[in-house]
C-alpha atoms as a PDB file:
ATOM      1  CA  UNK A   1      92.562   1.649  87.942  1.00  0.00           C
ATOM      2  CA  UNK A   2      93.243   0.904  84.512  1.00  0.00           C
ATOM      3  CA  UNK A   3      90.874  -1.674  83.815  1.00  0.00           C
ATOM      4  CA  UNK A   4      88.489   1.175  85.129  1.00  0.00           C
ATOM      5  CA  UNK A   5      89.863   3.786  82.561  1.00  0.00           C
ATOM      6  CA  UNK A   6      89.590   0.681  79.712  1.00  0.00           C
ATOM      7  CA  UNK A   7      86.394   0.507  80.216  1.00  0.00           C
ATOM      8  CA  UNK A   8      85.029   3.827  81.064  1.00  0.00           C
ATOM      9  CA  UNK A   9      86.530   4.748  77.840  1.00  0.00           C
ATOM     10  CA  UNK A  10      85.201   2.002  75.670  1.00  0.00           C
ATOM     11  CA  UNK A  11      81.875   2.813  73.481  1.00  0.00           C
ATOM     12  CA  UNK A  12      80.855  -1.138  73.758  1.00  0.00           C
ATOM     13  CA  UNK A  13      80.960  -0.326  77.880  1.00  0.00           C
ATOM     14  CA  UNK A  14      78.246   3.025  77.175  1.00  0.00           C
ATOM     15  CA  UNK A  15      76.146   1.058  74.590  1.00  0.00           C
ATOM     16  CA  UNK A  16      75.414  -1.558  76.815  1.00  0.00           C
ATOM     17  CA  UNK A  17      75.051   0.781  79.709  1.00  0.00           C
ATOM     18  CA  UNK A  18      72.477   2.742  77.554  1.00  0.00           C
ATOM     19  CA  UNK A  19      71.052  -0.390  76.705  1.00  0.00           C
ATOM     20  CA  UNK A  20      69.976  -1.547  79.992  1.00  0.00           C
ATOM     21  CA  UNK A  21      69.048   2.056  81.157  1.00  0.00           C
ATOM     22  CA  UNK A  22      66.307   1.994  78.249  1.00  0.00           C
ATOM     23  CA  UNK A  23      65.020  -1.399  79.268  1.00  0.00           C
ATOM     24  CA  UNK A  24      64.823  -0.133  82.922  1.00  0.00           C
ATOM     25  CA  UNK A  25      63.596   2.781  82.171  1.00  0.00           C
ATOM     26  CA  UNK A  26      60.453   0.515  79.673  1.00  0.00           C
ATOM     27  CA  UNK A  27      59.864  -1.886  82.540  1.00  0.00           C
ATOM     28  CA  UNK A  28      58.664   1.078  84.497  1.00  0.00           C
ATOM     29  CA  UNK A  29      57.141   2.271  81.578  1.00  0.00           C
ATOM     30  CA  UNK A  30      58.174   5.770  81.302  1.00  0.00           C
ATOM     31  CA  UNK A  31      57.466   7.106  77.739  1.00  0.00           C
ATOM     32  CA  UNK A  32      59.303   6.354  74.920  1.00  0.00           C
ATOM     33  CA  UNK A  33      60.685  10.041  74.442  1.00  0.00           C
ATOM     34  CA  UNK A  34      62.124   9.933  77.505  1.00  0.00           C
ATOM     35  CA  UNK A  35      63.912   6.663  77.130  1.00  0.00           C
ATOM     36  CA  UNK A  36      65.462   8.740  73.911  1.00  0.00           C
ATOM     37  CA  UNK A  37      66.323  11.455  75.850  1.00  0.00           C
ATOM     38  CA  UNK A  38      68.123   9.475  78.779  1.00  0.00           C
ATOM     39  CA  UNK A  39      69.659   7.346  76.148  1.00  0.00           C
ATOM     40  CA  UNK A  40      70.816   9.762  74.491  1.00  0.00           C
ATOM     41  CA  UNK A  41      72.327  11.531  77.390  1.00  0.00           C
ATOM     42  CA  UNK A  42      74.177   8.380  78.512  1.00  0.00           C
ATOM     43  CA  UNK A  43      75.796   7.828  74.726  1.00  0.00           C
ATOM     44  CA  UNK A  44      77.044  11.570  74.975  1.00  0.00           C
ATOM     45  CA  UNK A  45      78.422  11.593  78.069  1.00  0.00           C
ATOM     46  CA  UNK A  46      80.117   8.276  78.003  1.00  0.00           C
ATOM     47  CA  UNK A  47      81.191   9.625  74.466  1.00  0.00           C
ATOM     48  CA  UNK A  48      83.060  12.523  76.223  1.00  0.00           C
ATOM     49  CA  UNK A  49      84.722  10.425  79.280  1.00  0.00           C
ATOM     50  CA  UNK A  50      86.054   8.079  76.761  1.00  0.00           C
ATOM     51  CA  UNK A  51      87.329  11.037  74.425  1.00  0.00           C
ATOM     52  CA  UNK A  52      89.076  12.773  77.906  1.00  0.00           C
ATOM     53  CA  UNK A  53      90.670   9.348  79.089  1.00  0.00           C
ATOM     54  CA  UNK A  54      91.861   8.675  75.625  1.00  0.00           C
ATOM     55  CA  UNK A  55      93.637  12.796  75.696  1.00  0.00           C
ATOM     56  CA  UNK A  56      95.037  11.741  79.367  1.00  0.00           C
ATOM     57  CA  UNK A  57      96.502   8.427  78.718  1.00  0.00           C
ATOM     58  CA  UNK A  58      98.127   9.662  75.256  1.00  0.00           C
ATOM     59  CA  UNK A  59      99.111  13.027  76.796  1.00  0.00           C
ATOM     60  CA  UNK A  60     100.870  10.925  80.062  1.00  0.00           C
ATOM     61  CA  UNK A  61     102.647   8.694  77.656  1.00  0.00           C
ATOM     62  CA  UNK A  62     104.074  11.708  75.665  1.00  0.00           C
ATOM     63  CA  UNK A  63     105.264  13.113  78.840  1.00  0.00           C
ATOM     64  CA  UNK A  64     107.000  10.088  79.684  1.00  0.00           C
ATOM     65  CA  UNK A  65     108.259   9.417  76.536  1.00  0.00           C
ATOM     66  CA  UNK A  66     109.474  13.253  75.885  1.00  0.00           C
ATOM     67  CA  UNK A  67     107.884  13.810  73.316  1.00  0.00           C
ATOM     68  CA  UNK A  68     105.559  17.233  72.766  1.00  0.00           C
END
């Protein structure tokens, strides 16, 4: 689970996720707005499940460590 929550969390992880979306999505050849549009999409939301990991895993340590 926390190899999961490394990489969900990493920005290389969404980049190369967004990456191979867009080629996907250019093999098929959908138009290249859209291809911004769902890359863009992927970036922001891997940008926010990496931001809400990161809060858990430093909020869990503070509890453990007792700290506020």
């Amino acid at each position: 689970m926390q190899t999961l929550k490394q990489k969900l969390s990493s920005r290389k992880f969404w980049v190369a996720l967004a990456t191979i979306v867009s080629g996907i999505l250019m093999m098929f050849g959908y138009a290249e707005t859209d291809i911004q549009a769902v890359s863009g999409a992927v970036l922001t939301i891997g940008g926010a499940i990496g931001y809400m990991i990161s809060e858990a895993i430093i909020d869990s340590q503070s509890v453990k460590g007792g700290g506020a």
